[in-house]
Structures are given as structure tokens and as C-alpha cells.
Protein backbone atom coordinates (compact mmCIF):
# COMPACT_ATOMS: atom_id res chain seq x y z
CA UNK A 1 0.81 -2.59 16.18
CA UNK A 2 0.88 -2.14 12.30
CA UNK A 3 -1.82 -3.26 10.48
CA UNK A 4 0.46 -4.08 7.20
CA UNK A 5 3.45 -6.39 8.36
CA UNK A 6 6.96 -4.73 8.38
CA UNK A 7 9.30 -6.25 6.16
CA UNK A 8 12.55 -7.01 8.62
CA UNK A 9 16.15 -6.41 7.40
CA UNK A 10 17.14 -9.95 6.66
CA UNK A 11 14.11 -10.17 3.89
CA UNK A 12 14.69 -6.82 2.16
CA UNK A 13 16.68 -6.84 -1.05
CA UNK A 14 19.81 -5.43 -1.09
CA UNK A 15 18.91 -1.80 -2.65
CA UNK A 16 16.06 -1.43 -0.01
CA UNK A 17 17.93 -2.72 2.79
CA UNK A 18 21.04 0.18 1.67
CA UNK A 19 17.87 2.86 1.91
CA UNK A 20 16.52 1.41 5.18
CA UNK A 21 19.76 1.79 6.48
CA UNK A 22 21.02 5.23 5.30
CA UNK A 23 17.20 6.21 6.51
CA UNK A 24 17.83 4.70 10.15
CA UNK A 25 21.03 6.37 10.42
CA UNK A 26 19.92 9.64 9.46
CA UNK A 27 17.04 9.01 12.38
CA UNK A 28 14.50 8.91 9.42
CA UNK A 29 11.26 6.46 10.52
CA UNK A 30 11.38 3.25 7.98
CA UNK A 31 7.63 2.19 8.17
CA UNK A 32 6.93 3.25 5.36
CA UNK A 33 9.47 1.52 3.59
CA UNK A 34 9.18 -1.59 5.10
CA UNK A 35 6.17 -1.36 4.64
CA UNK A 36 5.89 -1.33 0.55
CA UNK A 37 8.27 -3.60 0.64
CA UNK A 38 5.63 -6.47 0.52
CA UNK A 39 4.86 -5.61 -3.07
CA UNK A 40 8.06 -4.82 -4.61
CA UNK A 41 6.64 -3.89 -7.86
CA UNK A 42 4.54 -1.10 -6.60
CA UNK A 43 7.53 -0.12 -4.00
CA UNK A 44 9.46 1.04 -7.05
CA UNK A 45 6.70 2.49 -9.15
CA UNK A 46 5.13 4.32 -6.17
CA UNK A 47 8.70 5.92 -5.16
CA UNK A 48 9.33 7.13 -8.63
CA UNK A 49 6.13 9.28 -7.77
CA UNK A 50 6.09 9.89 -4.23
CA UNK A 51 9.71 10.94 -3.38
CA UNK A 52 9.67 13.90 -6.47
CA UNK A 53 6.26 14.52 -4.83
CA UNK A 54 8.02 14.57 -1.18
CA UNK A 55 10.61 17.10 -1.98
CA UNK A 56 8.19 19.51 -2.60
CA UNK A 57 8.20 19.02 -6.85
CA UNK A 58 4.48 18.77 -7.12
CA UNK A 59 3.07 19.87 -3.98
CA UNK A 60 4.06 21.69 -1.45
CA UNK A 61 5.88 19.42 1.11
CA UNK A 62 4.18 21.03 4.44
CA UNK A 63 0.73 20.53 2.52
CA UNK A 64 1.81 16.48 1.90
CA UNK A 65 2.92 16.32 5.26
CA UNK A 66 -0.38 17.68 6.87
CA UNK A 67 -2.01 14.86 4.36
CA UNK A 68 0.05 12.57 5.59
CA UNK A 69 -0.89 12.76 9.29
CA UNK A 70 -4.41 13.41 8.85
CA UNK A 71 -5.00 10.26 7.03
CA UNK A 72 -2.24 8.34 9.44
CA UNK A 73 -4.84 9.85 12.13
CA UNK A 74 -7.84 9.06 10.66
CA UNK A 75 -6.29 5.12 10.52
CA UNK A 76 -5.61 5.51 14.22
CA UNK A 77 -2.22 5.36 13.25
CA UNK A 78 0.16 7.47 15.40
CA UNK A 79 3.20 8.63 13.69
């Protein structure tokens, strides 16, 4: 069970719900997105950082994926 509540479809504003969607049909996992989308203020200014940071701009992407499960592990969070 998530520890930060998931924001469901019918509560997402329209631009989020069009990514959630194109995410989901692409097979892409939304949690994270649903996620932020609690604080929708920080959603956008921590998605003009973290998707140029994603694709591999900043860091390399393997290296921010590695990050990413170690700390999703160390939350006892199994992605």
C-alpha cells in the first residue's frame, strides 16, 4: 500500500490526466505521477527538472535509475 495517496483519474487535471494516460498505454507505471499530483505546484516545477534529468541530460539515466530503486528499497517500497 502507498504511503502517499494516489491521485485517481477523475481528480487529475486535464494535462496530467492526458500524461497518465499516454503513460498507461505505453505500459509506463503512473505512481509517480499520481503521486505529485497532490501538490500541483511542485508537480510542475519538479518535472521541469526531473524529466531533462530522466533522459539522461544531467546524469546518466542507468545511474538515476539505480538511485531510484535503492532509495524505493530503502522505503520498503517495491517497484
Amino acid at each position: 500500500m502507498p504511503r502517499v495517496r494516489l491521485v485517481p483519474d477523475q481528480e487529475l487535471p486535464p494535462e496530467t490526466l492526458q500524461q497518465v494516460t499516454a503513460m498507461e498505454a505505453a505500459g509506463q507505471d503512473t505512481a509517480l505521477t499520481r503521486g505529485l499530483a497532490n501538490a500541483p505546484e511542485f508537480f510542475k516545477k519538479s518535472f521541469s527538472f526531473y524529466l531533462p534529468a530522466r533522459q539522461g541530460h544531467s546524469l546518466d539515466e542507468a545511474l538515476i535509475e539505480l538511485v531510484r530503486l535503492k532509495v524505493a528499497r530503502l522505503n520498503d517500497c517495491f517497484t
